[in-house]
Protein backbone atom coordinates (compact mmCIF):
# COMPACT_ATOMS: atom_id res chain seq x y z
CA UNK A 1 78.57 83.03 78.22
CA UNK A 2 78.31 80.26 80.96
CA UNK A 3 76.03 80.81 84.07
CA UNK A 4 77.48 79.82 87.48
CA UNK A 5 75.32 77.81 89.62
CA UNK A 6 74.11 80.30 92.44
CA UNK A 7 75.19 77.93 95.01
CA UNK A 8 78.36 77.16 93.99
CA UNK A 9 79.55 81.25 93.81
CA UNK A 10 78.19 81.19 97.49
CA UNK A 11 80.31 78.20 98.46
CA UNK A 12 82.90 79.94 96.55
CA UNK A 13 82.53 83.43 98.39
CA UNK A 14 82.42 81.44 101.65
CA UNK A 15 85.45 79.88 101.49
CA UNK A 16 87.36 82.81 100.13
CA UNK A 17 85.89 84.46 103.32
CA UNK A 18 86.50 82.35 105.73
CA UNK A 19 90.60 82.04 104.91
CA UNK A 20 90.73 85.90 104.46
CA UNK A 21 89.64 86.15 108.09
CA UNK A 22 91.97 83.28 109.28
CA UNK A 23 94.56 85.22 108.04
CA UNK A 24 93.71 88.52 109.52
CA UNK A 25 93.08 87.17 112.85
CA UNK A 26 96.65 86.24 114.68
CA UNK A 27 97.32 84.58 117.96
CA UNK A 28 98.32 86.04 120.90
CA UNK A 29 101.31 84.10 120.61
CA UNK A 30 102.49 85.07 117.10
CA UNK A 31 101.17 88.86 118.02
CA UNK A 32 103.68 88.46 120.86
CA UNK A 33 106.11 87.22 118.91
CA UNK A 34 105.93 89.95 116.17
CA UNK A 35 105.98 92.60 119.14
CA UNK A 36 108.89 91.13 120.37
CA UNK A 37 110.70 91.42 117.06
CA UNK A 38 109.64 94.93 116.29
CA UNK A 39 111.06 95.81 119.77
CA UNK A 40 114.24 94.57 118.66
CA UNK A 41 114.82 91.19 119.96
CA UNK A 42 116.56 88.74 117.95
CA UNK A 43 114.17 85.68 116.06
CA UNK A 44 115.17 82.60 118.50
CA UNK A 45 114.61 85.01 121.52
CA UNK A 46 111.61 86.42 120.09
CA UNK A 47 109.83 82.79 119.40
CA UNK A 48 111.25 81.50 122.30
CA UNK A 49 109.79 83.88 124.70
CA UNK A 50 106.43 84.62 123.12
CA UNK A 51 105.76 80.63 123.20
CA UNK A 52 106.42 80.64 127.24
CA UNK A 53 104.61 84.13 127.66
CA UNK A 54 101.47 84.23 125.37
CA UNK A 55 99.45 81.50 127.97
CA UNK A 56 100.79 83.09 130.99
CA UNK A 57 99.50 86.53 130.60
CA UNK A 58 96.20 88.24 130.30
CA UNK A 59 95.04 90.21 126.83
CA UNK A 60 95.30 93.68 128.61
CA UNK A 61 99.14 92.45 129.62
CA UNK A 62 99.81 91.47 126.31
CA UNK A 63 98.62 94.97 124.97
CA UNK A 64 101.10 97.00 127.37
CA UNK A 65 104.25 95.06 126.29
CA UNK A 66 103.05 96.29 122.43
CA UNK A 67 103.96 99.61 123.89
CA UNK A 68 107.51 98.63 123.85
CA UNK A 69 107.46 97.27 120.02
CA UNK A 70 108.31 101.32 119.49
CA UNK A 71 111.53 101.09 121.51
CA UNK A 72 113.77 99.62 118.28
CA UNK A 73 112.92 102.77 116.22
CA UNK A 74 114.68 104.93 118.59
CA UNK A 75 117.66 102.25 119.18
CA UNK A 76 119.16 101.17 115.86
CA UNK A 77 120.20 97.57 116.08
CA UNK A 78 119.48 94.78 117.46
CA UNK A 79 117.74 95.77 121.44
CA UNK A 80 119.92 93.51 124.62
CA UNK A 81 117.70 91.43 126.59
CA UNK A 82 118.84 93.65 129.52
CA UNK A 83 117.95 96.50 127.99
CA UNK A 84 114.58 95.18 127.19
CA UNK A 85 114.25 93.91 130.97
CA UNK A 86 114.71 97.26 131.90
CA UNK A 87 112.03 98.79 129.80
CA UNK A 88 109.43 95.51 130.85
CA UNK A 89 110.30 96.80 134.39
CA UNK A 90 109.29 100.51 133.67
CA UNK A 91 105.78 99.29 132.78
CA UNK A 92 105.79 98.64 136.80
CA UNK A 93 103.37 95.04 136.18
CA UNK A 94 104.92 92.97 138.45
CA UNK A 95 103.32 89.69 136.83
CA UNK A 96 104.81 91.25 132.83
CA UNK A 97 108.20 91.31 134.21
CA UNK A 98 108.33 88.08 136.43
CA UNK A 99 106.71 86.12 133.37
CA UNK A 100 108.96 87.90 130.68
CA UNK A 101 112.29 88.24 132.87
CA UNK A 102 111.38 83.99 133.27
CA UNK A 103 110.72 83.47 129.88
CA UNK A 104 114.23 85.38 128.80
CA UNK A 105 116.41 82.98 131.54
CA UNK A 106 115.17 80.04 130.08
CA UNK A 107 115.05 81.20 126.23
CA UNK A 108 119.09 82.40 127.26
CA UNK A 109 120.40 79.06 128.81
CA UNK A 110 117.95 76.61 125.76
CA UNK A 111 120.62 78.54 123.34
């Protein structure tokens, strides 16, 4: 049987540790993007806009679009930016849809 130093199964646990919980923690930015996804939007539009909106918009903002990550269950496909525009809107934040209706006119033309 061979003993393991006790300070090497700390250092051991520690850094096990510490990369679980870098990899449980997410930006705001790759949060956004996943939202975005899981609302429907397409992968380029998705990254695209969550780069330009995750700096411009404050945590509680950020938590009402995740509201909206519901809307592709009850639309099969692939949700229009229009469409998505429209349901920003109905959040009535006028900063959320001036930053996201932005972010989508630039992501659109960069294509």
């Amino acid at each position: 049987m061979t003993t393991i130093p006790l300070r090497t199964l700390g250092l051991g646990l520690g850094s096990t540790l510490l990369f679980l919980s870098s990899c449980a923690t997410m930006s705001p930015e790759s949060r956004l993007r996943a939202g975005l996804l899981d609302a429907g939007l397409s992968p380029r539009m998705a990254g695209c806009m969550a780069e330009r909106m995750a700096d411009r918009l404050s945590i509680t903002q950020l938590r009402r679009l995740q509201s909206l990550a519901s809307l592709r269950k009850s639309h099969m496909g692939d949700m229009t930016v229009d469409r998505f525009l429209y349901k920003v809107r109905a959040l009535e934040d006028p900063e959320i849809f001036s930053v996201t209706s932005k972010a989508a006119l630039i992501c659109a033309i960069d294509r």
